[in-house]
Protein backbone atom coordinates (compact mmCIF):
# COMPACT_ATOMS: atom_id res chain seq x y z
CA UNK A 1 192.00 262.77 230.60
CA UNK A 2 194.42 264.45 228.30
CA UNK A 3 193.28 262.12 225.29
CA UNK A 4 189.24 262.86 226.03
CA UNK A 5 189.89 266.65 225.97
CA UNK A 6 191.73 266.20 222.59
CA UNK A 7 188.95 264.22 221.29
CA UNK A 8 186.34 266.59 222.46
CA UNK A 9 188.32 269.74 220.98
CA UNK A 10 188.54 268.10 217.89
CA UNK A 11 184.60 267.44 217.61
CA UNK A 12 183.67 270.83 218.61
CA UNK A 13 186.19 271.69 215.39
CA UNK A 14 184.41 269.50 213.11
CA UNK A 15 180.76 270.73 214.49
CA UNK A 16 181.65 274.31 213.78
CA UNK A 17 183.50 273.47 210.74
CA UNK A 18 179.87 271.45 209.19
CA UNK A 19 177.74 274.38 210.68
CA UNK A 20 179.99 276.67 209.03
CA UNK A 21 180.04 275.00 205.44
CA UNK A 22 176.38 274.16 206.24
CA UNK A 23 175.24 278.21 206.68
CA UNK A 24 178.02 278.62 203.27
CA UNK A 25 176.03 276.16 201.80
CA UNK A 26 172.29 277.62 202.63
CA UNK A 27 173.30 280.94 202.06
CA UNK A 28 174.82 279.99 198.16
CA UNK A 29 171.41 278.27 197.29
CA UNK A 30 169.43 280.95 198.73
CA UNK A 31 171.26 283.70 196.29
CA UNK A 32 170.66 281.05 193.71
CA UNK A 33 166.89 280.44 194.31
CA UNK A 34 166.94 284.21 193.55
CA UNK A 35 168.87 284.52 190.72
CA UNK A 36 165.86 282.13 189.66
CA UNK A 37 163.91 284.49 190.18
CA UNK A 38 165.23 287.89 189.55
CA UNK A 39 167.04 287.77 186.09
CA UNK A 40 169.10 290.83 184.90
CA UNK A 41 167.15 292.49 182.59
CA UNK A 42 170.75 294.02 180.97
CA UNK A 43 171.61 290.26 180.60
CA UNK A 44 168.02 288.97 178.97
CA UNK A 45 168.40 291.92 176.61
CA UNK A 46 171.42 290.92 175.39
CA UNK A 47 170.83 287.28 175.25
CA UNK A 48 167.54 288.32 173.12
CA UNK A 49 169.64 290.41 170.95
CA UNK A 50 168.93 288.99 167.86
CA UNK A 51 165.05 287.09 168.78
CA UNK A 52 162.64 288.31 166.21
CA UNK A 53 160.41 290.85 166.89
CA UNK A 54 157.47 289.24 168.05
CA UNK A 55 159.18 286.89 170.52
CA UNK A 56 160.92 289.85 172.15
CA UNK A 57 157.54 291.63 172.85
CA UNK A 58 156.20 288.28 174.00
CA UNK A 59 158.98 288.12 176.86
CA UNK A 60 158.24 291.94 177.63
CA UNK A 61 154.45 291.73 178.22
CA UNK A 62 154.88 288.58 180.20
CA UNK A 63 157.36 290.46 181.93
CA UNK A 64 155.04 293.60 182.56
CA UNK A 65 152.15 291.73 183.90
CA UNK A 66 153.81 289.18 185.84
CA UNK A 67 157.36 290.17 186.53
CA UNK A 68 160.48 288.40 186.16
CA UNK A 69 161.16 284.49 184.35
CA UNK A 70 161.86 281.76 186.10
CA UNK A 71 164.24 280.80 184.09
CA UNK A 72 166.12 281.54 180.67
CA UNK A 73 168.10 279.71 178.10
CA UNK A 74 169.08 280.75 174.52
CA UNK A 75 166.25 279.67 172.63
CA UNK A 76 163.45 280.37 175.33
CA UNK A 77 162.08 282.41 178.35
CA UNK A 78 160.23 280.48 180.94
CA UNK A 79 157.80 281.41 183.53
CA UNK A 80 155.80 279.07 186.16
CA UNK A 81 152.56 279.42 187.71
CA UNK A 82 151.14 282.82 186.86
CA UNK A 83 147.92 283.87 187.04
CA UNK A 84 145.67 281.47 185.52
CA UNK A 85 148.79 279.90 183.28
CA UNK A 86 150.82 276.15 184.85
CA UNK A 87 153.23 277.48 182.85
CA UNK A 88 154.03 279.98 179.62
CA UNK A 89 157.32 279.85 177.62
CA UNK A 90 158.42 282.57 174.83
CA UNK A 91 160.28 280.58 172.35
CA UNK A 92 163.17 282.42 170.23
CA UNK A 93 162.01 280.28 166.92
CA UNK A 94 158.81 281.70 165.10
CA UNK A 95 156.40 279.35 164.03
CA UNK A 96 154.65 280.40 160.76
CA UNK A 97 150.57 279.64 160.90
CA UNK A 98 148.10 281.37 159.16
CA UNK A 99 144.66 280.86 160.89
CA UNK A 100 142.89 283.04 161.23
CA UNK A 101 145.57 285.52 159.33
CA UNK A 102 149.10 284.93 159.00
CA UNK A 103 151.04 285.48 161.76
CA UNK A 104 153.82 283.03 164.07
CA UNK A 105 153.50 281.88 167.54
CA UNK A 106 155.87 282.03 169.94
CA UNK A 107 153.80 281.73 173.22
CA UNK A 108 152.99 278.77 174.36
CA UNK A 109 151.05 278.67 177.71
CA UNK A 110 149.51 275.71 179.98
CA UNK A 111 146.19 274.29 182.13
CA UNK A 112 144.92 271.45 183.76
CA UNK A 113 142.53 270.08 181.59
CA UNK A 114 140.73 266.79 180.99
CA UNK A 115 138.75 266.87 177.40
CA UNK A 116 137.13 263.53 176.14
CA UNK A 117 139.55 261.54 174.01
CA UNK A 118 136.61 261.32 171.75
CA UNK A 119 137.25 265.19 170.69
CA UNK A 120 141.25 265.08 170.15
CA UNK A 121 140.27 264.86 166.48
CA UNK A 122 138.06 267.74 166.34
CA UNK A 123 140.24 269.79 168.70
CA UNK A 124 143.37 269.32 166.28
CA UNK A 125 140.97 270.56 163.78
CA UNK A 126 140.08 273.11 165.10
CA UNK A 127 143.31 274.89 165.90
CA UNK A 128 146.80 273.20 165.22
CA UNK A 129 148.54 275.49 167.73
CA UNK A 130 145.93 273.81 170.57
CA UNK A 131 147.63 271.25 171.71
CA UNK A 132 146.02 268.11 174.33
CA UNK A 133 148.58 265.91 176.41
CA UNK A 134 146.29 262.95 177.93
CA UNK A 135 148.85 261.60 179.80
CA UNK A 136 149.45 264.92 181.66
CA UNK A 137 146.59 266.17 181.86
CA UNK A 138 147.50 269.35 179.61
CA UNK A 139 146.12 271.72 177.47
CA UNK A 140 148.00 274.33 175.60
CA UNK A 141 147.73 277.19 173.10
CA UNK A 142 150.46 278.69 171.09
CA UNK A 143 149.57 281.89 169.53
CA UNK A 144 151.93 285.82 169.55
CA UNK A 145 149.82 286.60 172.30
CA UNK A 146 147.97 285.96 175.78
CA UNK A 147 144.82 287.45 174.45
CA UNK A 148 145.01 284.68 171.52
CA UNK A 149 145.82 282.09 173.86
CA UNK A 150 142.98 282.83 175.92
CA UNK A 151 140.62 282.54 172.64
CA UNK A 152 141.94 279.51 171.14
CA UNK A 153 141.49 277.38 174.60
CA UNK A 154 138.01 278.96 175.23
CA UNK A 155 136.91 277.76 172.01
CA UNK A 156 138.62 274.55 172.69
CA UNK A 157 136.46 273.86 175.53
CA UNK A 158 133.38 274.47 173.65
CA UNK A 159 134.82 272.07 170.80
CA UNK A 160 135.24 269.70 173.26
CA UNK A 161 132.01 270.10 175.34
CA UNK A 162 130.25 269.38 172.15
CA UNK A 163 128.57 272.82 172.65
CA UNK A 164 130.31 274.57 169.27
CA UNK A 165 131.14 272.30 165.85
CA UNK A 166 134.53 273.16 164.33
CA UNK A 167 133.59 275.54 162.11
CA UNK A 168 131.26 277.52 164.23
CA UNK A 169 134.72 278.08 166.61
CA UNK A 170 137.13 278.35 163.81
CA UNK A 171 134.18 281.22 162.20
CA UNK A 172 133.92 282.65 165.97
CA UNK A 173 137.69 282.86 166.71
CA UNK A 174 138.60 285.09 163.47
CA UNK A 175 135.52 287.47 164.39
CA UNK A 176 137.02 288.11 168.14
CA UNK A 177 140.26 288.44 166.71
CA UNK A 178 139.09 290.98 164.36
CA UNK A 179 136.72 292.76 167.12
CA UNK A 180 139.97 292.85 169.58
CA UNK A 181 142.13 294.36 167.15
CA UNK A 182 139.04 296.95 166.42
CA UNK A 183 139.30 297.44 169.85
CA UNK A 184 135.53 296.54 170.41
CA UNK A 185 134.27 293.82 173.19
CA UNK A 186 135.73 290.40 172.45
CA UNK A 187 135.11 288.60 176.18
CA UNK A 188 136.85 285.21 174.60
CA UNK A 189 140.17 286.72 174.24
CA UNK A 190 140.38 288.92 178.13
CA UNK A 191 140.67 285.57 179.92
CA UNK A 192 139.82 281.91 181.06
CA UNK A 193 136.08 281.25 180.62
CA UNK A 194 135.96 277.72 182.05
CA UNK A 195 137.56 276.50 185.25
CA UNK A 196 141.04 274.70 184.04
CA UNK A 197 142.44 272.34 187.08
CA UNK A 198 142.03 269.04 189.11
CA UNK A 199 143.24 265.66 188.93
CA UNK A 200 143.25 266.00 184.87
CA UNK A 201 145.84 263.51 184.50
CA UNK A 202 145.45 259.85 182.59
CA UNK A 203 148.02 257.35 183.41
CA UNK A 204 145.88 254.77 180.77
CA UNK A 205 146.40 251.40 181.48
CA UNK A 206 148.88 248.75 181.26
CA UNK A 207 149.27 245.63 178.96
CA UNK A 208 148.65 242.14 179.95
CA UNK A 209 151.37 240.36 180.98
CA UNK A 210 152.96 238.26 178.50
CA UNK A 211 152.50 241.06 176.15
């Protein structure tokens, strides 16, 4: 009898001692989910100390319209779904392009999207900073800003519809750009004008065997 009590005080031990680290354990992941998700703003600034100038106002319009990263690291500022965006990451490191007028990109922002592989050639004509992933499913558009983004993948989707050559949407894209910073209508640059999701991925197929 003595030896069955024993036994049964000891499991009740080890039952509140696995609940215990259990609820220790919950409650640590649960602060850091939201540390995920709630970054110090004292801490990004000082990590983006010395990010150029248009990378830093990248991270603080993302931040304005659709609150705080996902996630940080010291050479970029990741967010997840947002709005119409998979995903959009600031990178510290400028990349120099000059269409349609000199300028870097630092945003780089994601959607579904299925285009014919047909187009890839025209597309990367288009617009180096669009960027296709077949495999994914993936387009992307790396500009300074969301407005550009949304420009360069609405003119994307025409290139790849067939419904605008190359030149008409490289012609098109510098006279938004120019109307936007005139502040007069440009409706390709204010957001999404095609429906980006599905099943938009392409596994492709595998070799014969033997091969």
């Amino acid at each position: 009898m003595h030896t069955i009590r024993m036994f049964s005080a000891l499991t009740m031990t080890a039952m509140l001692f696995a609940g215990t680290a259990a609820s220790a354990r919950s409650e640590t992941d649960d602060k850091m989910m939201k540390g995920r998700g709630m970054m110090n703003p004292a801490h990004m600034d000082k990590m983006m100390r010395d990010w150029p100038k248009a990378s830093r106002e990248a991270v603080k319009f993302m931040q304005d319209k659709y609150g705080a990263p996902a996630a940080m690291t010291n050479d970029m500022v990741i967010w997840g779904k947002t709005g119409p965006w998979k995903r959009t990451v600031v990178f510290h490191t400028e990349m120099p392009h000059n269409f349609p007028m000199p300028h870097t990109d630092v945003m780089q922002q994601w959607v579904d999207y299925k285009a014919p592989s047909s187009m890839y050639d025209e597309l990367a004509m288009y617009d180096g900073s669009v960027v296709l992933e077949r495999t994914s499913g993936e387009i992307s558009a790396r500009c300074d800003k969301e407005a550009a983004n949304f420009l360069a993948l609405n003119l994307a989707d025409e290139v790849a519809r067939g419904t605008m050559s190359v030149e008409a949407a490289r012609m098109k894209y510098g006279e938004q750009v120019m109307a936007m910073k005139a502040g007069k209508p440009a409706p390709y640059t204010e957001k999404l004008m095609f429906n980006a999701g599905g099943d938009t991925r392409d596994a492709d197929v595998a070799l014969k065997k033997g091969m």
